[in-house]
N, C-alpha and C. Protein backbone atom coordinates (compact mmCIF):
# COMPACT_ATOMS: atom_id res chain seq x y z
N UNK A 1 -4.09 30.92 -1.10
CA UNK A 1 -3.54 30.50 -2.37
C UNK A 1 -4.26 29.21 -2.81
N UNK A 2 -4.47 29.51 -4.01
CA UNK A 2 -5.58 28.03 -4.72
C UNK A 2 -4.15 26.77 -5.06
N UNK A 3 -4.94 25.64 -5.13
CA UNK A 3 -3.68 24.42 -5.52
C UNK A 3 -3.25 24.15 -7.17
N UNK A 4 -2.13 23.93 -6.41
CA UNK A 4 -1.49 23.70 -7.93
C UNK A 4 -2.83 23.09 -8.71
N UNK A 5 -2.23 23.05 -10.20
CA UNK A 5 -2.73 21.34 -11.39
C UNK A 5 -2.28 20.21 -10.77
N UNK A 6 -1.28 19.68 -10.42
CA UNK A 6 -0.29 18.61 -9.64
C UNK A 6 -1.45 18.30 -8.72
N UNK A 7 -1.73 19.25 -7.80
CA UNK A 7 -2.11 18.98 -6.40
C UNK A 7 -3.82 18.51 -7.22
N UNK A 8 -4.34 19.53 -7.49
CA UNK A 8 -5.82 19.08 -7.94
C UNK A 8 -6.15 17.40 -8.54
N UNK A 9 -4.89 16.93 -9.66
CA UNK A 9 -5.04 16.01 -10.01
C UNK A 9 -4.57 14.94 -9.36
N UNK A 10 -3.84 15.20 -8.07
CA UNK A 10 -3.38 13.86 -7.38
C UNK A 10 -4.42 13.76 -6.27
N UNK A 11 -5.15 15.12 -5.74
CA UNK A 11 -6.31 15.20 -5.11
C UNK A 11 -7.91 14.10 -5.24
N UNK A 12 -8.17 14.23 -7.18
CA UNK A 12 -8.87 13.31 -7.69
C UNK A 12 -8.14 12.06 -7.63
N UNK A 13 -7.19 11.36 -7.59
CA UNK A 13 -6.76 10.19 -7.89
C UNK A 13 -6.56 9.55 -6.61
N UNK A 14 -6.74 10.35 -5.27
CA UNK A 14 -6.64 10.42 -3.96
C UNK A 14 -7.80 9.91 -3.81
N UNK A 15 -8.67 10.43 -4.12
CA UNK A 15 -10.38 10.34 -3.86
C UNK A 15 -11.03 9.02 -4.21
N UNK A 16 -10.51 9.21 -5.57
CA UNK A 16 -10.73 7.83 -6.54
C UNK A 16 -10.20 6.25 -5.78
N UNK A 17 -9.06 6.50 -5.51
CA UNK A 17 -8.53 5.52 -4.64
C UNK A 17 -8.72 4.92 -3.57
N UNK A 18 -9.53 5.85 -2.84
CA UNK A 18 -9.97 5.56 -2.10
C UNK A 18 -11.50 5.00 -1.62
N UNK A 19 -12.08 5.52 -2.75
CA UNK A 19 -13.57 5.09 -3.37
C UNK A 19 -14.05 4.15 -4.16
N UNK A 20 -12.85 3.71 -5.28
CA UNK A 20 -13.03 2.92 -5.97
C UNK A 20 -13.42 3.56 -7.08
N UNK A 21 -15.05 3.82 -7.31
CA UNK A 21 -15.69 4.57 -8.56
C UNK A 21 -16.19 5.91 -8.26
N UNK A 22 -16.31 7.01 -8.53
CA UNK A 22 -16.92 8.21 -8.24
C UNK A 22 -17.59 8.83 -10.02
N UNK A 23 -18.79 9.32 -9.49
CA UNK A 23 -19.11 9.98 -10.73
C UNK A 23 -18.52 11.08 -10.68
N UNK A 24 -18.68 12.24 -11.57
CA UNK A 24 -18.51 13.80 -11.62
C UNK A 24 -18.33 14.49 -10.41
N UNK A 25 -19.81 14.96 -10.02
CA UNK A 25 -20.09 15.26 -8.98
C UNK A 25 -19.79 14.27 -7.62
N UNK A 26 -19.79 13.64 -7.27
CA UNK A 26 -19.41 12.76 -6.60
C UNK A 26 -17.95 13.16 -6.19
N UNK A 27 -17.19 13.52 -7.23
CA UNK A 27 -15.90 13.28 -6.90
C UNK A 27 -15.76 14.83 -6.38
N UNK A 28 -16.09 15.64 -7.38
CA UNK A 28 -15.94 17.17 -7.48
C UNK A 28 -15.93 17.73 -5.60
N UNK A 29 -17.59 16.98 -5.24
CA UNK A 29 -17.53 17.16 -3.46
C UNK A 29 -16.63 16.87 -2.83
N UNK A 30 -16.51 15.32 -3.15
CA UNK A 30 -15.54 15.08 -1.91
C UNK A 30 -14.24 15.93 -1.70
N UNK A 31 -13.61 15.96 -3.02
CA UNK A 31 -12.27 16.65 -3.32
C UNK A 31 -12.43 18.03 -2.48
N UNK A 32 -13.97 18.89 -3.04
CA UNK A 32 -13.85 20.12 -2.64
C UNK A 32 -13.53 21.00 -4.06
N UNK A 33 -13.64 20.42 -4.97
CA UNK A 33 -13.58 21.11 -6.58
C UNK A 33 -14.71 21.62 -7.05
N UNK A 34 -13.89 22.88 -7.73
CA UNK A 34 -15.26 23.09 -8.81
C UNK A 34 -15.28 21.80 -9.57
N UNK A 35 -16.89 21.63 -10.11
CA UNK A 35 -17.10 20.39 -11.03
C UNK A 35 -16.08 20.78 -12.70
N UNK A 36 -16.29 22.23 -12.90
CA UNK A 36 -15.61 22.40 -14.31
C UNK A 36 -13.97 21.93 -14.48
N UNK A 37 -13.39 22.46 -12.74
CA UNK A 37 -12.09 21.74 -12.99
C UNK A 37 -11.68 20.07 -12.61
N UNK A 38 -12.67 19.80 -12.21
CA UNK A 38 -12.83 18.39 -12.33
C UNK A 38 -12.92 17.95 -13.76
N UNK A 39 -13.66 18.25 -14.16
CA UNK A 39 -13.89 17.83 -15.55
C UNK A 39 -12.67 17.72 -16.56
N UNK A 40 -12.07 19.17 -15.94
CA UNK A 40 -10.96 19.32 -16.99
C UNK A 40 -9.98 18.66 -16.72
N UNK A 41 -9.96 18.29 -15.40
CA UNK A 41 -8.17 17.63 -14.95
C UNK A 41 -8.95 16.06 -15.33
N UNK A 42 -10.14 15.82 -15.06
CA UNK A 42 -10.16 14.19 -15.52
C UNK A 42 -10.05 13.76 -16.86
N UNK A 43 -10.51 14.82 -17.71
CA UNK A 43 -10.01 14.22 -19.10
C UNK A 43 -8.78 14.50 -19.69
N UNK A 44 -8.06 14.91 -18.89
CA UNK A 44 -6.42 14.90 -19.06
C UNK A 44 -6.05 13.87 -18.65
N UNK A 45 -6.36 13.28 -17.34
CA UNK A 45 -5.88 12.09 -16.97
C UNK A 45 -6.65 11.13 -17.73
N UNK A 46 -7.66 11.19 -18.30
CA UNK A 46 -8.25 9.65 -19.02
C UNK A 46 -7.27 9.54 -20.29
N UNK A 47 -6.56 10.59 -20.82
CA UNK A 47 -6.30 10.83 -22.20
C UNK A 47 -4.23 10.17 -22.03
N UNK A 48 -3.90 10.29 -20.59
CA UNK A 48 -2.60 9.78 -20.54
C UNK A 48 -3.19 8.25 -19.36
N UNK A 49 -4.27 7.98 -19.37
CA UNK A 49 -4.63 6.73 -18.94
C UNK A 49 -4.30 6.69 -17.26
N UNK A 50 -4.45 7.57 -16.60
CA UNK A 50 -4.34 7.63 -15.01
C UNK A 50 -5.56 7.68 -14.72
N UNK A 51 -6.72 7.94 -15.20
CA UNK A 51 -7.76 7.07 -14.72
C UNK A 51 -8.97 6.67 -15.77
N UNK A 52 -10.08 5.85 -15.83
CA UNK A 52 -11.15 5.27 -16.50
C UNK A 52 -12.18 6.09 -16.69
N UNK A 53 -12.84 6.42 -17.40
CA UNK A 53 -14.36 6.72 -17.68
C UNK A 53 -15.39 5.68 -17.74
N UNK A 54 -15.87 4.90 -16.83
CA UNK A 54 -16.94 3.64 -17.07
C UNK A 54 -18.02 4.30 -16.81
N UNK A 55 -19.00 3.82 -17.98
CA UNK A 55 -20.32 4.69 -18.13
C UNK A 55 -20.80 5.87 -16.54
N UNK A 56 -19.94 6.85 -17.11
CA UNK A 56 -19.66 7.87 -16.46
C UNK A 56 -19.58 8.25 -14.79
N UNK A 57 -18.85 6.92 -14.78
CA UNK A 57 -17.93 7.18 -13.43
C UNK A 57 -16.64 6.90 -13.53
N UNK A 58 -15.75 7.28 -12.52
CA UNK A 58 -14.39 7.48 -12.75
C UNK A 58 -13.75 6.20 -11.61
N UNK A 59 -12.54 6.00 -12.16
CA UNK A 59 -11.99 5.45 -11.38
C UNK A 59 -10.26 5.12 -12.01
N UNK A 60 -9.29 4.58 -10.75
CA UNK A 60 -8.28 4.71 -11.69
C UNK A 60 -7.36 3.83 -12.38
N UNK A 61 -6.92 4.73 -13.36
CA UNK A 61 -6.47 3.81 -14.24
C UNK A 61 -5.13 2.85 -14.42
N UNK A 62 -5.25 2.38 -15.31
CA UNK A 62 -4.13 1.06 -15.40
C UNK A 62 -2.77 1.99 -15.66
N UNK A 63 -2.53 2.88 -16.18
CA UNK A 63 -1.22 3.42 -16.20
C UNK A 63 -0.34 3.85 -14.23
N UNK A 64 -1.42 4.01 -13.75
CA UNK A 64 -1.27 4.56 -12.19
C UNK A 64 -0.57 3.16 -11.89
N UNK A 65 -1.09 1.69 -11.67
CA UNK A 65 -1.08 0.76 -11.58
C UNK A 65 0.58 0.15 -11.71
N UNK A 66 0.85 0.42 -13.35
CA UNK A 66 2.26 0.35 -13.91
C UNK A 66 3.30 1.59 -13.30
N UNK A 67 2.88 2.36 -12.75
CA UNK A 67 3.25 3.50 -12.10
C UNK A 67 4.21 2.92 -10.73
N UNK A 68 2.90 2.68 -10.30
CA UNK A 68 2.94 2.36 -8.68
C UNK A 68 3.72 0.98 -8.72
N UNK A 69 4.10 0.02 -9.84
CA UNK A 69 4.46 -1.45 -10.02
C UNK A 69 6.16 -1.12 -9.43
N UNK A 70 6.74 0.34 -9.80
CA UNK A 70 7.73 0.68 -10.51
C UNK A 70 8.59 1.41 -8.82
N UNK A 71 7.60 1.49 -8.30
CA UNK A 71 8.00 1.88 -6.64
C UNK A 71 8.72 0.56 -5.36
N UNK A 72 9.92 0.68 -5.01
CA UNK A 72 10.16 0.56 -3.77
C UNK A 72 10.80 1.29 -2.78
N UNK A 73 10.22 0.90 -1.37
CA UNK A 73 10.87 1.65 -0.32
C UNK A 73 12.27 2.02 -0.26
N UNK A 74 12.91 0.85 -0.71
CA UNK A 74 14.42 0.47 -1.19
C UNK A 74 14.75 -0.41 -1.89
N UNK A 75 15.82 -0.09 -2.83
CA UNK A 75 16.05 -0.60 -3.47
C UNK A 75 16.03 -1.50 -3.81
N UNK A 76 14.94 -3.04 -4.49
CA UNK A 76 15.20 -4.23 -4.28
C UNK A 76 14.67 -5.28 -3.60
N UNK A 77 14.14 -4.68 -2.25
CA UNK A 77 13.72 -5.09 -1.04
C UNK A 77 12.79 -5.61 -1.39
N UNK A 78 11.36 -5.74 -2.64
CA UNK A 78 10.02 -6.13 -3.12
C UNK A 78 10.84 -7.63 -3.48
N UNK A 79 11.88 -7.50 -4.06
CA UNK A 79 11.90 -9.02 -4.55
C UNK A 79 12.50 -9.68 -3.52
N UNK A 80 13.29 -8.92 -3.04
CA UNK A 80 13.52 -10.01 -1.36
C UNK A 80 12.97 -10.58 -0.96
N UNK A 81 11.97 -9.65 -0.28
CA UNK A 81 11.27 -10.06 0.18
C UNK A 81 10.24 -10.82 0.35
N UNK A 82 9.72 -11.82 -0.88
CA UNK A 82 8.63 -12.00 -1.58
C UNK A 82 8.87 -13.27 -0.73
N UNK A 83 9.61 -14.65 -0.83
CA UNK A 83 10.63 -15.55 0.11
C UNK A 83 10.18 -15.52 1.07
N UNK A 84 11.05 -14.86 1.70
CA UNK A 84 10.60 -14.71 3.75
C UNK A 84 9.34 -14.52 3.99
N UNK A 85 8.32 -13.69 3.33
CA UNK A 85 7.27 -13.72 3.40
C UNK A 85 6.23 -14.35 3.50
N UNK A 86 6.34 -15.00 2.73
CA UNK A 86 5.33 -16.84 1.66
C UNK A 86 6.24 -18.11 3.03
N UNK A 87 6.99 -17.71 3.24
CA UNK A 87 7.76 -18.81 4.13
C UNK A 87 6.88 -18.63 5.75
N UNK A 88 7.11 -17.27 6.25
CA UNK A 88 6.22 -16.82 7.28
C UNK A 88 4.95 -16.94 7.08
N UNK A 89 4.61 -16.66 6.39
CA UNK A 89 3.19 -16.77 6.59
C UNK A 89 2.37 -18.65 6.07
N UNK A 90 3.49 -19.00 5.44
CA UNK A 90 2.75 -20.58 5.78
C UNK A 90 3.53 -21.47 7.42
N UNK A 91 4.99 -20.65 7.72
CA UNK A 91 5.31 -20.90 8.96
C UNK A 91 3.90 -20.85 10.21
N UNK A 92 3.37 -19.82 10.31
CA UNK A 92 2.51 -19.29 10.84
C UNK A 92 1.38 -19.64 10.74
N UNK A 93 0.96 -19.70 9.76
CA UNK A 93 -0.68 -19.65 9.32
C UNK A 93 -1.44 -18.48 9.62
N UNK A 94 -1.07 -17.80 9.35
CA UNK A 94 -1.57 -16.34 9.25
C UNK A 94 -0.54 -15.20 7.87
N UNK A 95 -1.79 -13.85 7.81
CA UNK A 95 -0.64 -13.58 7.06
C UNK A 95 0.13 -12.42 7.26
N UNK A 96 1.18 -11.90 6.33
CA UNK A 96 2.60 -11.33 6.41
C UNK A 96 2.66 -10.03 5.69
N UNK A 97 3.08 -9.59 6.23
CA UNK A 97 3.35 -7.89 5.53
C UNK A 97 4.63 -7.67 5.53
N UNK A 98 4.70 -6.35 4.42
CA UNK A 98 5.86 -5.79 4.72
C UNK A 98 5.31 -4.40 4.66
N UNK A 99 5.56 -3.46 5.32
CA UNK A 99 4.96 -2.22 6.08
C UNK A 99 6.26 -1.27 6.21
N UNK A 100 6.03 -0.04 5.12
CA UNK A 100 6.89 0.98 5.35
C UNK A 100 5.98 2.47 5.60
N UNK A 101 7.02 2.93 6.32
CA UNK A 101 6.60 4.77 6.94
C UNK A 101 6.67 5.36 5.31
N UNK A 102 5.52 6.27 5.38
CA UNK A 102 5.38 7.38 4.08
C UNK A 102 4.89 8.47 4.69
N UNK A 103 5.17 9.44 4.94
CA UNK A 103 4.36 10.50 4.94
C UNK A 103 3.79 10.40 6.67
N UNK A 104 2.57 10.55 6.29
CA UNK A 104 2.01 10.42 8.00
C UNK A 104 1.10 8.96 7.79
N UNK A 105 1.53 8.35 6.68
CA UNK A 105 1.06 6.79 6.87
C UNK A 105 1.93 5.82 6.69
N UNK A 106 1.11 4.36 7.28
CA UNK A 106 2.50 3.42 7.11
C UNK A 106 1.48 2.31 5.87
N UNK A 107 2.32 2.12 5.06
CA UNK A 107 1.97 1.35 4.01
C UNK A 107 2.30 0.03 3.49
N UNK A 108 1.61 -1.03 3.09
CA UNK A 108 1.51 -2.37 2.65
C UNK A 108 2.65 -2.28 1.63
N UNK A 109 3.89 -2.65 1.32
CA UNK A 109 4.57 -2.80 0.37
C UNK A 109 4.60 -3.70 -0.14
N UNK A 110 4.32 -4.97 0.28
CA UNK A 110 4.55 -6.77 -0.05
C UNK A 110 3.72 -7.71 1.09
N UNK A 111 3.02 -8.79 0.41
CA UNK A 111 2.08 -9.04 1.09
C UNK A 111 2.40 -10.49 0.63
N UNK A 112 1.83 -11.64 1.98
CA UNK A 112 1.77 -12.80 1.72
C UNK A 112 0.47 -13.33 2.70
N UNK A 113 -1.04 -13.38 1.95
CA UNK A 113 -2.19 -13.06 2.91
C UNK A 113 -2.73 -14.83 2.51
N UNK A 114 -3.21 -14.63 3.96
CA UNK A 114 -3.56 -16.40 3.87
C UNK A 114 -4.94 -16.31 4.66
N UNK A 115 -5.11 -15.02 5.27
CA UNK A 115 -6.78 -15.17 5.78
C UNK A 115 -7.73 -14.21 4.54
N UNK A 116 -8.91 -14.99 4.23
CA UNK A 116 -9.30 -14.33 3.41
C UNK A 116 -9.97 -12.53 3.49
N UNK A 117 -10.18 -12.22 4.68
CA UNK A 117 -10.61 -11.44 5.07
C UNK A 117 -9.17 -9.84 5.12
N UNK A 118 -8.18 -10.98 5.05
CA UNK A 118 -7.38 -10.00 4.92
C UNK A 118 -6.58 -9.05 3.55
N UNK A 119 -7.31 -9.78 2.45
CA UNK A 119 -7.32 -9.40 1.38
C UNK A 119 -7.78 -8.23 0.86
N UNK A 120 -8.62 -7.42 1.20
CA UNK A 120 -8.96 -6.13 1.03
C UNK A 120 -8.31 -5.07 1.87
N UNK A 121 -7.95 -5.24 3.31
CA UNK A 121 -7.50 -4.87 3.80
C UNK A 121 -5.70 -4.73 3.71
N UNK A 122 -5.08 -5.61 3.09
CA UNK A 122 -3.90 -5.43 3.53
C UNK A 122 -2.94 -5.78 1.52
N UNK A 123 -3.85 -5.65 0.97
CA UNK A 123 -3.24 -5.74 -0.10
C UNK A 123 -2.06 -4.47 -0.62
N UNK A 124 -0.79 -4.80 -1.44
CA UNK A 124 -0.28 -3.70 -1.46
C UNK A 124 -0.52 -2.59 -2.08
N UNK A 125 0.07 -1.48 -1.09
CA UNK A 125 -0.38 -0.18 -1.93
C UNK A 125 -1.10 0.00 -0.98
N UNK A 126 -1.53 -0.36 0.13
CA UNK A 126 -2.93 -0.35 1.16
C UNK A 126 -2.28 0.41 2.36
N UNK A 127 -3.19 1.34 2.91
CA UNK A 127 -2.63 1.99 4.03
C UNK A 127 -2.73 0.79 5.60
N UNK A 128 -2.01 0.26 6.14
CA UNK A 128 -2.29 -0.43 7.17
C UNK A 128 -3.38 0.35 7.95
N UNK A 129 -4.56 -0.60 8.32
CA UNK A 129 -5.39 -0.23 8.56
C UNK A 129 -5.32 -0.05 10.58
N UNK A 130 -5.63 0.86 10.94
CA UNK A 130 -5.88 1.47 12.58
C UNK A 130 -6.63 0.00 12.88
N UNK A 131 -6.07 -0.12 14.30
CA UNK A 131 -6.48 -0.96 15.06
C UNK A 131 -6.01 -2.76 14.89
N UNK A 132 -5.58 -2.77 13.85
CA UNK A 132 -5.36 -4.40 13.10
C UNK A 132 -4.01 -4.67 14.53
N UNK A 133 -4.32 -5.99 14.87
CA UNK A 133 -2.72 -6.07 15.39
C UNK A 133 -1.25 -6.93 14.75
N UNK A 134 -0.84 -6.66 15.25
CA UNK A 134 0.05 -6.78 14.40
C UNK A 134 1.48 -7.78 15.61
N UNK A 135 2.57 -8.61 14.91
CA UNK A 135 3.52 -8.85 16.05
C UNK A 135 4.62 -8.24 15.02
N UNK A 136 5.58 -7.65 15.01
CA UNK A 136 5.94 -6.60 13.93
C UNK A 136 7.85 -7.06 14.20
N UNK A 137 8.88 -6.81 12.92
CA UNK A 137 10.50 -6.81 13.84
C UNK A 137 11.11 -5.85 12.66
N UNK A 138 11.75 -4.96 12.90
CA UNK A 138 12.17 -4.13 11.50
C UNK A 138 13.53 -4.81 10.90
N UNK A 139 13.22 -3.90 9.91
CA UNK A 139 13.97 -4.05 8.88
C UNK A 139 14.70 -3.38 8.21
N UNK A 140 15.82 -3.59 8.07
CA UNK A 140 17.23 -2.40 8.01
C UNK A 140 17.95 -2.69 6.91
N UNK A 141 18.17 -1.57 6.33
CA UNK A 141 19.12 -1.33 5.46
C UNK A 141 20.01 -0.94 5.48
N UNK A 142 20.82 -0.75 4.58
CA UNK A 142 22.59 -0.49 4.73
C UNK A 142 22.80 0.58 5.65
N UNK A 143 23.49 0.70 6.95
CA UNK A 143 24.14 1.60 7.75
C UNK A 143 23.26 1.25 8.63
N UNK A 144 22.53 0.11 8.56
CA UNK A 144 21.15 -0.21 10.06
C UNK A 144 20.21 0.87 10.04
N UNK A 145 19.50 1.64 9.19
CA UNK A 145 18.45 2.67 8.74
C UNK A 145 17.28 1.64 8.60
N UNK A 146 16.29 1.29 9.78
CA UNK A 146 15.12 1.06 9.51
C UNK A 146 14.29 1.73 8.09
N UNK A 147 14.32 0.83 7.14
CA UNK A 147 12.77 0.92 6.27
C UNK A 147 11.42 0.71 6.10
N UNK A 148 11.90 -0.35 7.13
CA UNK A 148 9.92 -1.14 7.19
C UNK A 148 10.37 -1.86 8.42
N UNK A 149 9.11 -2.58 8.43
CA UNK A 149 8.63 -4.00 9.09
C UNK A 149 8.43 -4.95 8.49
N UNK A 150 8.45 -5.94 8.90
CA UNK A 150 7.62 -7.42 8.78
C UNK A 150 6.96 -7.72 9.56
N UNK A 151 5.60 -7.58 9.20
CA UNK A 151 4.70 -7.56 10.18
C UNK A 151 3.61 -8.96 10.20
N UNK A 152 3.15 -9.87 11.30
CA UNK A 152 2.28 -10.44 11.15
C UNK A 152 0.96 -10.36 11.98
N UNK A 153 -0.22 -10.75 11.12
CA UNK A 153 -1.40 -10.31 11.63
C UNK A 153 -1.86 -11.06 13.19
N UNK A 154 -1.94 -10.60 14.42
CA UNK A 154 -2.09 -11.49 15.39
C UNK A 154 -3.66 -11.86 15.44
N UNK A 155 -4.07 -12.97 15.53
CA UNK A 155 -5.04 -13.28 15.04
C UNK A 155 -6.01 -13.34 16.92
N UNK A 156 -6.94 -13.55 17.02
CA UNK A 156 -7.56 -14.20 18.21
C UNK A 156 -7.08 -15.09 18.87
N UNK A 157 -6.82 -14.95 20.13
CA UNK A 157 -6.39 -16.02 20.89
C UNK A 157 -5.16 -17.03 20.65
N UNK A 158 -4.17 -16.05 19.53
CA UNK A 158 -2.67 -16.53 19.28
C UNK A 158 -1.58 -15.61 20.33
N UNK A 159 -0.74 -16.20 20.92
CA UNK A 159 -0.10 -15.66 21.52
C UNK A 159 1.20 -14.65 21.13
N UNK A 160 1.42 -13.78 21.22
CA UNK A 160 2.30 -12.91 20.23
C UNK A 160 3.89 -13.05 20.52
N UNK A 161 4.14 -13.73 21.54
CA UNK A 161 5.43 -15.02 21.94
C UNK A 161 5.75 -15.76 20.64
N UNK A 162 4.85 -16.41 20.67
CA UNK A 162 4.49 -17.33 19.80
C UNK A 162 5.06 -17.05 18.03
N UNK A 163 4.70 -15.72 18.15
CA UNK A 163 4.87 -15.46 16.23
C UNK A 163 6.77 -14.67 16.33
N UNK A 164 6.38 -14.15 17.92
CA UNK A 164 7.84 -12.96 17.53
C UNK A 164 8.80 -13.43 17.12
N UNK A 165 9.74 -14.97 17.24
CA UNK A 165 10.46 -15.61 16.84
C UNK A 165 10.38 -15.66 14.87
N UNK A 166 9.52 -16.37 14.71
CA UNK A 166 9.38 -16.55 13.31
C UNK A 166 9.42 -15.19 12.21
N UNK A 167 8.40 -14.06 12.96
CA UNK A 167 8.69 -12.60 12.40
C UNK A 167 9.73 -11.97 12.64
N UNK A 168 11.00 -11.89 13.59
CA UNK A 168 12.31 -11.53 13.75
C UNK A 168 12.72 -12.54 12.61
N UNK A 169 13.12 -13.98 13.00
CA UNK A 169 14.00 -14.48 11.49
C UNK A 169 13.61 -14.09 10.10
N UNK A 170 12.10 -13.90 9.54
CA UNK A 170 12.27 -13.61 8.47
C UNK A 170 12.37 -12.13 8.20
N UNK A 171 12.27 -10.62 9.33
CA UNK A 171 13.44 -9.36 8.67
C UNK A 171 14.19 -10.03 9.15
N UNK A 172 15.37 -10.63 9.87
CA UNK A 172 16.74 -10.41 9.65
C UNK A 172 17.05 -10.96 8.58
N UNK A 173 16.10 -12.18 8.07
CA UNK A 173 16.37 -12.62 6.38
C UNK A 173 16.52 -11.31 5.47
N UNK A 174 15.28 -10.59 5.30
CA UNK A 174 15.50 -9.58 4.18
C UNK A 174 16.28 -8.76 4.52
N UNK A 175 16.53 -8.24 5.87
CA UNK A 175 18.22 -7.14 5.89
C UNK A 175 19.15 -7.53 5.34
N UNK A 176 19.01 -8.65 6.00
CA UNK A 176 20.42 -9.50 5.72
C UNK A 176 20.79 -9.49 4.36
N UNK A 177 20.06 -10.03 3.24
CA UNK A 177 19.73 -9.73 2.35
C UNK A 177 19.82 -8.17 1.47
N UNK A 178 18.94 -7.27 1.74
CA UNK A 178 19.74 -6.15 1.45
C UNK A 178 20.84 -5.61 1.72
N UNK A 179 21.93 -5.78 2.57
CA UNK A 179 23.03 -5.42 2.70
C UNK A 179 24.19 -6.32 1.99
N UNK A 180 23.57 -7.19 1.63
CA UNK A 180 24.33 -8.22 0.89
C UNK A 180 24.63 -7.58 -0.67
């Protein structure tokens, strides 16, 4: 059975996202598309603004952006969390995540990044990247249902003693907080 429209066009925006810019062809491969239905599902999406045409490469667009602005794990928890975060991570000197399960990935929801290097990597919307370490304490919502983590980046030669204190107080801040 061939894929939905749905699937084809979240397929390109998959690709895109992950690439940054793709031309035509470019994209058509990776996806695994004919180029004609490439063509056709991208100028549907340029025309409701889910992704760009820059001298004829693609990439995506600012409506996805306002899209994705409009998402949390739970309810609320983005502005919670914003606080405990910025607090940990200048506690620390390193920086702070907030990291929820999706699917078969775990994802950047809220970020407070203080190494520069960690800016591409861990910005939100970002799949936590394999191998990064992490000193991690969850974070629960009403009925004690883990949603995420608060995670901080363990850096070289920091001891992970050392951070677990500061990353436990700030989730029990944001639980605490959401159940409130």
């Amino acid at each position: 059975m061939g894929r939905s429209v749905l699937e084809g066009a979240f397929s390109l925006l998959d690709g895109l996202m992950d690439e940054g810019e793709l031309g035509l062809s470019q994209l058509a491969e990776r996806c695994e598309m004919p180029k004609t239905t490439v063509h056709r599902l991208l100028e549907q999406l340029e025309v409701l603004g889910a992704v760009e045409n820059v001298r004829g490469r693609y990439r995506v667009g600012a409506q996805m952006f306002r899209y994705g602005q409009a998402w949390e794990p739970a309810p609320g928890i983005l502005a919670i969390a914003r606080q405990p975060l910025r607090a940990l991570s200048a506690t620390i000197r390193t920086s702070a995540i907030l990291a929820v399960p999706r699917r078969d990935r775990v994802l950047v929801a809220a970020a407070s990044l203080v190494r520069a290097e960690d800016v591409p990597r861990l910005r939100p919307g970002a799949t936590v990247p394999a191998g990064m370490e992490f000193v991690s304490a969850p974070v629960r919502a009403h009925g004690s249902s883990v949603v995420g983590t608060v995670s901080a980046v363990l850096d070289h030669g920091r001891s992970a003693t050392a951070l677990r204190d500061a990353v436990g107080h700030a989730a029990r801040a944001i639980s605490t907080a959401l159940a409130g």
